[in-house]
PDB file of N, CA and C in Angstrom:
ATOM      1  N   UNK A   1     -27.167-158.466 -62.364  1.00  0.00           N
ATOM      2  CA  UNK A   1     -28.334-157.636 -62.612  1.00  0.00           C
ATOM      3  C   UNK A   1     -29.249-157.693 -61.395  1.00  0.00           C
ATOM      4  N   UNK A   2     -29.507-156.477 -60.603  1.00  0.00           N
ATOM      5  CA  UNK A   2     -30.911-156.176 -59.536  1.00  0.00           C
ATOM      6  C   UNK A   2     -31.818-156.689 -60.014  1.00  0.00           C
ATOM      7  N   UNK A   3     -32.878-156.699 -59.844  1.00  0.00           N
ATOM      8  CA  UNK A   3     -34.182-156.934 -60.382  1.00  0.00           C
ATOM      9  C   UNK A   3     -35.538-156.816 -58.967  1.00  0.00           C
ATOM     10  N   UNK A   4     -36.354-156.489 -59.625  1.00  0.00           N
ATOM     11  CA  UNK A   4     -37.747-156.386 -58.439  1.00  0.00           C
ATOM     12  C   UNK A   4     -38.517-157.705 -58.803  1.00  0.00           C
ATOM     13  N   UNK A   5     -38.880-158.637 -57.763  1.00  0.00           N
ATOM     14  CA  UNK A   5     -39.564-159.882 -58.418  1.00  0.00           C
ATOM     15  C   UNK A   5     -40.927-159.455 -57.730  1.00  0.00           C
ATOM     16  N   UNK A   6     -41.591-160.583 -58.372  1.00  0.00           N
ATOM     17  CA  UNK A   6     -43.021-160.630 -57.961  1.00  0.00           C
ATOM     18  C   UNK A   6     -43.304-161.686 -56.476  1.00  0.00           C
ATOM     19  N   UNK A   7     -44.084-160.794 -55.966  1.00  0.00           N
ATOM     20  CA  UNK A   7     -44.080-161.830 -54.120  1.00  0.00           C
ATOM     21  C   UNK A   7     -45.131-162.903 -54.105  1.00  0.00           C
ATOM     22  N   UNK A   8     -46.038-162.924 -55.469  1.00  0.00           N
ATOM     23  CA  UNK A   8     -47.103-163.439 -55.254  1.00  0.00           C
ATOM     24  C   UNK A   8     -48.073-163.471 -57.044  1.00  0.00           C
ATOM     25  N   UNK A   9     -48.190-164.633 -57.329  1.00  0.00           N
ATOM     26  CA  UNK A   9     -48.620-164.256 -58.572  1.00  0.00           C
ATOM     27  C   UNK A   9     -50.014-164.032 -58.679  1.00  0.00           C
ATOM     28  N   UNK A  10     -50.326-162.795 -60.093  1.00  0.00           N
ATOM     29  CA  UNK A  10     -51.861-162.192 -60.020  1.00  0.00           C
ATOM     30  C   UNK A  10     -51.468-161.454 -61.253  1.00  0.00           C
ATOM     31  N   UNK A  11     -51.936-160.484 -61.925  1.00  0.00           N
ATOM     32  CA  UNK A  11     -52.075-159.521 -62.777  1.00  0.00           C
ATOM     33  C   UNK A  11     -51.590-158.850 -62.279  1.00  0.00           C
ATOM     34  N   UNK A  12     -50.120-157.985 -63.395  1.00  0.00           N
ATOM     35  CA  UNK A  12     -49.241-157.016 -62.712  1.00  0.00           C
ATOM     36  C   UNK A  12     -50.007-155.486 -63.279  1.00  0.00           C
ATOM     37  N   UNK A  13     -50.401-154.375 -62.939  1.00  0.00           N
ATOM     38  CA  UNK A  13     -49.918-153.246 -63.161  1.00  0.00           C
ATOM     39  C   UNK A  13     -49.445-151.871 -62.469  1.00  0.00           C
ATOM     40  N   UNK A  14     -48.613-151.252 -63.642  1.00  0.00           N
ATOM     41  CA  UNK A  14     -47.694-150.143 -63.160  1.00  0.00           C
ATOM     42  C   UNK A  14     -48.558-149.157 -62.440  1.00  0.00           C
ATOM     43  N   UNK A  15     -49.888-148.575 -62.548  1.00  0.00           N
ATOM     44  CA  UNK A  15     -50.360-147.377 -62.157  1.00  0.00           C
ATOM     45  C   UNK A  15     -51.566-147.748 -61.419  1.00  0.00           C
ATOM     46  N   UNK A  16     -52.593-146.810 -60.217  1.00  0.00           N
ATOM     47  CA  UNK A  16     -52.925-147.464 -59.389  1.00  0.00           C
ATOM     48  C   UNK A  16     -54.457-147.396 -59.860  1.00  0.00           C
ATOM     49  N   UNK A  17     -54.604-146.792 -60.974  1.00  0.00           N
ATOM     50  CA  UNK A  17     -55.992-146.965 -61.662  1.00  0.00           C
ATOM     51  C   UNK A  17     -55.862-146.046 -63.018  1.00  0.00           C
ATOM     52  N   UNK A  18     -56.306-146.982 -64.135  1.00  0.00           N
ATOM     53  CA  UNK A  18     -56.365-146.884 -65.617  1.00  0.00           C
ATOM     54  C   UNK A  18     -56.111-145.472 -65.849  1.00  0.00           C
ATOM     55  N   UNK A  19     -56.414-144.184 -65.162  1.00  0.00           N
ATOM     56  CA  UNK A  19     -56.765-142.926 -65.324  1.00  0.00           C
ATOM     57  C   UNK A  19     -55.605-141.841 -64.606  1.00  0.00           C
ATOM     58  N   UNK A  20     -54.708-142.763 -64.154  1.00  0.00           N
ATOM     59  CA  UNK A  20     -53.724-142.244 -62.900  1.00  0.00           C
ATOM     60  C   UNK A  20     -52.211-142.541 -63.586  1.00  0.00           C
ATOM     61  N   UNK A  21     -51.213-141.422 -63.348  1.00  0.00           N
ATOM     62  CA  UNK A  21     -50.136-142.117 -63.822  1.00  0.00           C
ATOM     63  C   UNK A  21     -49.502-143.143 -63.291  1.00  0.00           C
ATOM     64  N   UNK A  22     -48.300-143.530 -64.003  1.00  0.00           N
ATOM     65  CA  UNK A  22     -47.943-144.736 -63.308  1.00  0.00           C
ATOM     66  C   UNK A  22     -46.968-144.294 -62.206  1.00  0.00           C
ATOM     67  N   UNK A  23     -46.865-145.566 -61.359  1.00  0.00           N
ATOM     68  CA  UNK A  23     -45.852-145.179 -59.738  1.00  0.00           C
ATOM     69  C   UNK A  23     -44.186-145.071 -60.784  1.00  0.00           C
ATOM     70  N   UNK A  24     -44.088-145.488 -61.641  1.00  0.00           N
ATOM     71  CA  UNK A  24     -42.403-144.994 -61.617  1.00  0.00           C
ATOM     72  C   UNK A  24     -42.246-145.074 -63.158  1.00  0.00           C
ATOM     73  N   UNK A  25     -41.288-144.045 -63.749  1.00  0.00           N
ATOM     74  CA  UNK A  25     -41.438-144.015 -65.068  1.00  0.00           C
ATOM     75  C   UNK A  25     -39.958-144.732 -65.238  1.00  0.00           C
ATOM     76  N   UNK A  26     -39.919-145.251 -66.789  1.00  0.00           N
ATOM     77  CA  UNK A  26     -38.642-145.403 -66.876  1.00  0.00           C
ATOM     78  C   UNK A  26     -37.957-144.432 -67.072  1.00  0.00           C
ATOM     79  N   UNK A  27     -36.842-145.169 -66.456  1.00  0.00           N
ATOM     80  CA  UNK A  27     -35.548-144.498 -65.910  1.00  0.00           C
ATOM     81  C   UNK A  27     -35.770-144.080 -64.735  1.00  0.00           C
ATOM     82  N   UNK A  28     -36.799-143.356 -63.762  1.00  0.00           N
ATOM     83  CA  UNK A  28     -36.648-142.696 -62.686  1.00  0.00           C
ATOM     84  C   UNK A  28     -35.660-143.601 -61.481  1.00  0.00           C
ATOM     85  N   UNK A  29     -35.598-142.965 -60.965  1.00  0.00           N
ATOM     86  CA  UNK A  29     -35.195-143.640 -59.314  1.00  0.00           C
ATOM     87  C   UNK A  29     -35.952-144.241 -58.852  1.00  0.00           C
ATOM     88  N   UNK A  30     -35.494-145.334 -58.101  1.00  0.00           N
ATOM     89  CA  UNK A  30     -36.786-145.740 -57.173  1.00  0.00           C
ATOM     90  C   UNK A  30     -36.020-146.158 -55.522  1.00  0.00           C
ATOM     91  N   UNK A  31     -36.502-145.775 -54.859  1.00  0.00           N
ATOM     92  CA  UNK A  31     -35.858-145.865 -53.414  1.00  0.00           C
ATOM     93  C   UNK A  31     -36.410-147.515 -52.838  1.00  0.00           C
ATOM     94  N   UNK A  32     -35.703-147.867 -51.942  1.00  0.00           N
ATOM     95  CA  UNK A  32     -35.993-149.296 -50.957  1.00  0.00           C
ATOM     96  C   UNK A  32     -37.177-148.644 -50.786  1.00  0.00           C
ATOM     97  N   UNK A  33     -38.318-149.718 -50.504  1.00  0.00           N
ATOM     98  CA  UNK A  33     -39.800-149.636 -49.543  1.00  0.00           C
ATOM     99  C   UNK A  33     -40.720-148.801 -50.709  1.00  0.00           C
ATOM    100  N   UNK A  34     -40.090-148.174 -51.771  1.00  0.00           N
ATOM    101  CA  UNK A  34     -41.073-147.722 -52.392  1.00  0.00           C
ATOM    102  C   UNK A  34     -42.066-148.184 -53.199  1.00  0.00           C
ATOM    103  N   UNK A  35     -43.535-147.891 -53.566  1.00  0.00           N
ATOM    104  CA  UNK A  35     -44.218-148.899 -54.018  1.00  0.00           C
ATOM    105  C   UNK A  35     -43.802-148.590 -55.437  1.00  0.00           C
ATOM    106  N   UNK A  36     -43.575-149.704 -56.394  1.00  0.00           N
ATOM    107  CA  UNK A  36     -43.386-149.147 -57.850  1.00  0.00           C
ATOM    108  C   UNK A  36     -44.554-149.805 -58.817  1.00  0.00           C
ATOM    109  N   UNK A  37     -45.684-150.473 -58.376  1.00  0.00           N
ATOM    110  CA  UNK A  37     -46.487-151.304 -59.168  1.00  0.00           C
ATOM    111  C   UNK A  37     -47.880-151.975 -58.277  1.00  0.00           C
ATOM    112  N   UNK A  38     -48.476-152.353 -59.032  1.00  0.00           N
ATOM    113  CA  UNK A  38     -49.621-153.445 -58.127  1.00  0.00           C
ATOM    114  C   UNK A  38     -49.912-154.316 -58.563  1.00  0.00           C
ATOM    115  N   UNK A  39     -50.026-156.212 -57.668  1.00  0.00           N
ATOM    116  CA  UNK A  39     -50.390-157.120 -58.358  1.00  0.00           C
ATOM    117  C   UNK A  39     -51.645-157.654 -57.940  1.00  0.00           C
ATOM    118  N   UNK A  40     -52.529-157.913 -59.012  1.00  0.00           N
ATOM    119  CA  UNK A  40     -54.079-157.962 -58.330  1.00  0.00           C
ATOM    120  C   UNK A  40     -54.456-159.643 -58.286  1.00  0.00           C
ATOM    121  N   UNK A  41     -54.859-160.106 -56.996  1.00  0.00           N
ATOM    122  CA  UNK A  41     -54.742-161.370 -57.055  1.00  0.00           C
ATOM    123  C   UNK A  41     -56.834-161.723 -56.271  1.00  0.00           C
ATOM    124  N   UNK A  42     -57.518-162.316 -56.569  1.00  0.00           N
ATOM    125  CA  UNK A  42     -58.947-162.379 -57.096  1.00  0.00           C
ATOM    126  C   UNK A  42     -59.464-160.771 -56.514  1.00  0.00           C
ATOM    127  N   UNK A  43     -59.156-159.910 -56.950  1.00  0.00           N
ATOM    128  CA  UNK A  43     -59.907-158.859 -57.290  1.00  0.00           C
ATOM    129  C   UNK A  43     -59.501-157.824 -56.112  1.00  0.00           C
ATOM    130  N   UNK A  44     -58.002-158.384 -55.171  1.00  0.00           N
ATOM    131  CA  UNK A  44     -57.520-157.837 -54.148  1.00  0.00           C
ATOM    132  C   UNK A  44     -56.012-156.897 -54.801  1.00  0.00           C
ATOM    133  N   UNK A  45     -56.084-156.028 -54.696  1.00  0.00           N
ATOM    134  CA  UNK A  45     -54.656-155.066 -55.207  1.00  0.00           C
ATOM    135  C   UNK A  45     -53.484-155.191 -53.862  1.00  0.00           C
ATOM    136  N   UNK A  46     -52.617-155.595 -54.064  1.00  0.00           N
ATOM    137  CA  UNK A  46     -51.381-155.820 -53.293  1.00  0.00           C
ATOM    138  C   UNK A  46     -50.430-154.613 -53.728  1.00  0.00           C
ATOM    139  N   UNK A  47     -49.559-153.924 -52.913  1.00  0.00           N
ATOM    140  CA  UNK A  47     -48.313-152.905 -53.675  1.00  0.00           C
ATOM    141  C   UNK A  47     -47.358-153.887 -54.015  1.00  0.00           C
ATOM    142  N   UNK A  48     -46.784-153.757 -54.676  1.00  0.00           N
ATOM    143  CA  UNK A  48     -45.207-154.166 -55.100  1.00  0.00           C
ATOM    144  C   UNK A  48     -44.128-153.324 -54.580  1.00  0.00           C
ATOM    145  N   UNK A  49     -43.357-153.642 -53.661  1.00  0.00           N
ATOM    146  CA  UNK A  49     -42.668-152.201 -52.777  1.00  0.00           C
ATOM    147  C   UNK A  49     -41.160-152.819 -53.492  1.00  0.00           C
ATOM    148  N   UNK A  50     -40.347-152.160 -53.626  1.00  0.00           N
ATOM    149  CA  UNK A  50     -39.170-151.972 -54.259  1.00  0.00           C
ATOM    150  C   UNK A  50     -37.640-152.848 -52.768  1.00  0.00           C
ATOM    151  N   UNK A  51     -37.459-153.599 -52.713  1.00  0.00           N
ATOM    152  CA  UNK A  51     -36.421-154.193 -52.032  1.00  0.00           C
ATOM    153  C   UNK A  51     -35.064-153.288 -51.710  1.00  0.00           C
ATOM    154  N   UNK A  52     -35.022-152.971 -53.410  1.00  0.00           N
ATOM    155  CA  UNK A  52     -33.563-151.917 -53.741  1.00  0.00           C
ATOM    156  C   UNK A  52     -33.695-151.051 -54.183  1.00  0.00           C
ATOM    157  N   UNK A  53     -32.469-150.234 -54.090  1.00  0.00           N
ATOM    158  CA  UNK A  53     -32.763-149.030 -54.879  1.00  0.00           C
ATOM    159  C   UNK A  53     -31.928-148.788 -55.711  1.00  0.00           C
ATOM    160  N   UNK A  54     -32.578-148.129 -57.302  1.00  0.00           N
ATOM    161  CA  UNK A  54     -31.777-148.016 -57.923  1.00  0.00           C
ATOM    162  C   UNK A  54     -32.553-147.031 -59.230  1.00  0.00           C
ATOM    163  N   UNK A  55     -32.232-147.485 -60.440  1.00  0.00           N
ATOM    164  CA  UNK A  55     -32.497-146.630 -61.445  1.00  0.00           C
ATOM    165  C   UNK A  55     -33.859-147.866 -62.358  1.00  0.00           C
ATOM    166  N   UNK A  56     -35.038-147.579 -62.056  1.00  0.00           N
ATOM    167  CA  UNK A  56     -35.750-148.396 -62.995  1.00  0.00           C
ATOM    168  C   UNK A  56     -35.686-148.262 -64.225  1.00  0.00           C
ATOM    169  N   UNK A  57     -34.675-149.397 -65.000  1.00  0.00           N
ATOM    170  CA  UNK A  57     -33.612-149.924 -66.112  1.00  0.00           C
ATOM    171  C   UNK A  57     -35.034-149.950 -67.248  1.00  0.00           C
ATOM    172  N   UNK A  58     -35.635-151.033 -66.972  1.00  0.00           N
ATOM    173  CA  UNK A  58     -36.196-151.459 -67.717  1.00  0.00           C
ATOM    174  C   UNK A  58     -37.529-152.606 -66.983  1.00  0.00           C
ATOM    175  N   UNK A  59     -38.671-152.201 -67.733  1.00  0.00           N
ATOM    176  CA  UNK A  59     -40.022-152.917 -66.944  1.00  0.00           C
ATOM    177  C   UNK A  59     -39.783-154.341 -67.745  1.00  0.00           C
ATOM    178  N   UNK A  60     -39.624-155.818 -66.501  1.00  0.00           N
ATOM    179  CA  UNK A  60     -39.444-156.725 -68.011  1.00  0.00           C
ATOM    180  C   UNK A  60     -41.238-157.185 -68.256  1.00  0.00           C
ATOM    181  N   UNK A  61     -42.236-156.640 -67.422  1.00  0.00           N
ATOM    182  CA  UNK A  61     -43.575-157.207 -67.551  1.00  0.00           C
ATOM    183  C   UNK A  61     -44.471-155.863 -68.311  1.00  0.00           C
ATOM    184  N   UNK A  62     -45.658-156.181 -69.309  1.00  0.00           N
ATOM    185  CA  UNK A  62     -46.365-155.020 -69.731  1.00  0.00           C
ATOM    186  C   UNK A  62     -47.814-155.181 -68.021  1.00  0.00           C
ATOM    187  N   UNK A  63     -48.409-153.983 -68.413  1.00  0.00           N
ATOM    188  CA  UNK A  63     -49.618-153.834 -67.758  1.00  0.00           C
ATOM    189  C   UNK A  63     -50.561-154.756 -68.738  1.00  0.00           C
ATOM    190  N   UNK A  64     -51.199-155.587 -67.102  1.00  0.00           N
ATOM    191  CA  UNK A  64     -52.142-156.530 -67.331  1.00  0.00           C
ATOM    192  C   UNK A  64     -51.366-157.971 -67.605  1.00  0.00           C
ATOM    193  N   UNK A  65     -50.087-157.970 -67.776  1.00  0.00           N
ATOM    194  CA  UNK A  65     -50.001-159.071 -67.505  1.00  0.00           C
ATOM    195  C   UNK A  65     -50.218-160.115 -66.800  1.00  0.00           C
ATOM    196  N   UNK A  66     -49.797-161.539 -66.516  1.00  0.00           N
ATOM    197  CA  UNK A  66     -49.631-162.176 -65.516  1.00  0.00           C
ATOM    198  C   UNK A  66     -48.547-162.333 -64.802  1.00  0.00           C
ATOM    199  N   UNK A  67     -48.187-162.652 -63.460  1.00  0.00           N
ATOM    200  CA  UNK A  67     -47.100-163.160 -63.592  1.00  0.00           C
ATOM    201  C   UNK A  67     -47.123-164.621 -62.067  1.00  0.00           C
ATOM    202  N   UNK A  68     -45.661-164.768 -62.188  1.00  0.00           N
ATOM    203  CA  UNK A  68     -46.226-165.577 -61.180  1.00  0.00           C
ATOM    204  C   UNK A  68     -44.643-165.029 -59.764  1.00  0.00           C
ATOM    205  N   UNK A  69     -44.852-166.369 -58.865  1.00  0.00           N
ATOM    206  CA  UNK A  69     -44.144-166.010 -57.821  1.00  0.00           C
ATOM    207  C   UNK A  69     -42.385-165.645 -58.147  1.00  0.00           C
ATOM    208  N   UNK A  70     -42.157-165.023 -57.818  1.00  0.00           N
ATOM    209  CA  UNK A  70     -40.363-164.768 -58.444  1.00  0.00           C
ATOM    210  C   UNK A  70     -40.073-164.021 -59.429  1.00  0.00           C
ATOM    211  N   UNK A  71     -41.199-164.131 -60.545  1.00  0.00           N
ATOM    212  CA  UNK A  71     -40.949-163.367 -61.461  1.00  0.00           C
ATOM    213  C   UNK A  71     -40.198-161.789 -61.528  1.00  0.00           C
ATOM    214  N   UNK A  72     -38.977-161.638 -62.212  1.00  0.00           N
ATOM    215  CA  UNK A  72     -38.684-160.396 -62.440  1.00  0.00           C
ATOM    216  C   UNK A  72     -39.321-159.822 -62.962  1.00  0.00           C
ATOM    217  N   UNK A  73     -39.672-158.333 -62.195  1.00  0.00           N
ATOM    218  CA  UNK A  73     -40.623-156.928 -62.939  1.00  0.00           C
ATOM    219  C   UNK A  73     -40.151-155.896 -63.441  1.00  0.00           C
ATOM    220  N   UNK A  74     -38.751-155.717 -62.465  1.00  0.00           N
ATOM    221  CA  UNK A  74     -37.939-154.373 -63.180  1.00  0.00           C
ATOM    222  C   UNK A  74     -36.796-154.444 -62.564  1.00  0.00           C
ATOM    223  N   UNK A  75     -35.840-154.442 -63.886  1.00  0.00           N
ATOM    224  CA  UNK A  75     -34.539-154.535 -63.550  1.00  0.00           C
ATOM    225  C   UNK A  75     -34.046-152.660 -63.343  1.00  0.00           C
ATOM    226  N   UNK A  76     -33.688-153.148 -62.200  1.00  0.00           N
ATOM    227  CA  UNK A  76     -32.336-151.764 -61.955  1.00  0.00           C
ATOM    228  C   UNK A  76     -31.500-151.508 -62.843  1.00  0.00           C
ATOM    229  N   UNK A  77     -31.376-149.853 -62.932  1.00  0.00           N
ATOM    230  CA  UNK A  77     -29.490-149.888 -63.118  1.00  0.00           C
ATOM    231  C   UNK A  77     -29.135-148.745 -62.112  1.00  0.00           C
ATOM    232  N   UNK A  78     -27.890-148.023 -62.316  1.00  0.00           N
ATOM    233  CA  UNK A  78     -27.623-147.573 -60.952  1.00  0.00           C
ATOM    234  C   UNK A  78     -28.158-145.850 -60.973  1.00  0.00           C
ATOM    235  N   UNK A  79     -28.259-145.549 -59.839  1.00  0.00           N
ATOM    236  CA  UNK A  79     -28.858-144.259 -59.868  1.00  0.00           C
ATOM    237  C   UNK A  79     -27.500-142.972 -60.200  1.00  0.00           C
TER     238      UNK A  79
END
């Protein structure tokens, strides 16, 4: 199983403000380098850029979570 981990732990979310859709829906594609999320670490927003590319399978984190370093965010499947 692919998976997108977390580079840095903080509060994960999918979209880049409460009012905005989110960077990748399930199922879409997501290409290498693309941003698919943001993790906010003391009040600083970081992108989450995508390593691989593939078919975003499944988000394993909700918005607002936590997470920490390594953590898987979204497993691939294939495009």
């Amino acid at each position: 199983m692919t998976t997108i981990k977390a580079q840095m732990p903080g509060v994960f979310y999918r979209r880049p403000a409460p009012d905005k859709p989110v960077y990748v829906e399930d199922g879409a594609p997501i290409s290498a380098g693309q941003t698919i999320a943001l993790i906010e670490v003391m009040k600083t927003f970081n992108e989450v850029k995508a390593d691989a590319e593939g078919a975003a399978a499944e988000f394993l984190v909700e918005d607002g979570d936590e997470v920490d370093v390594g953590q898987d965010l979204v497993r691939l499947g294939g495009t």
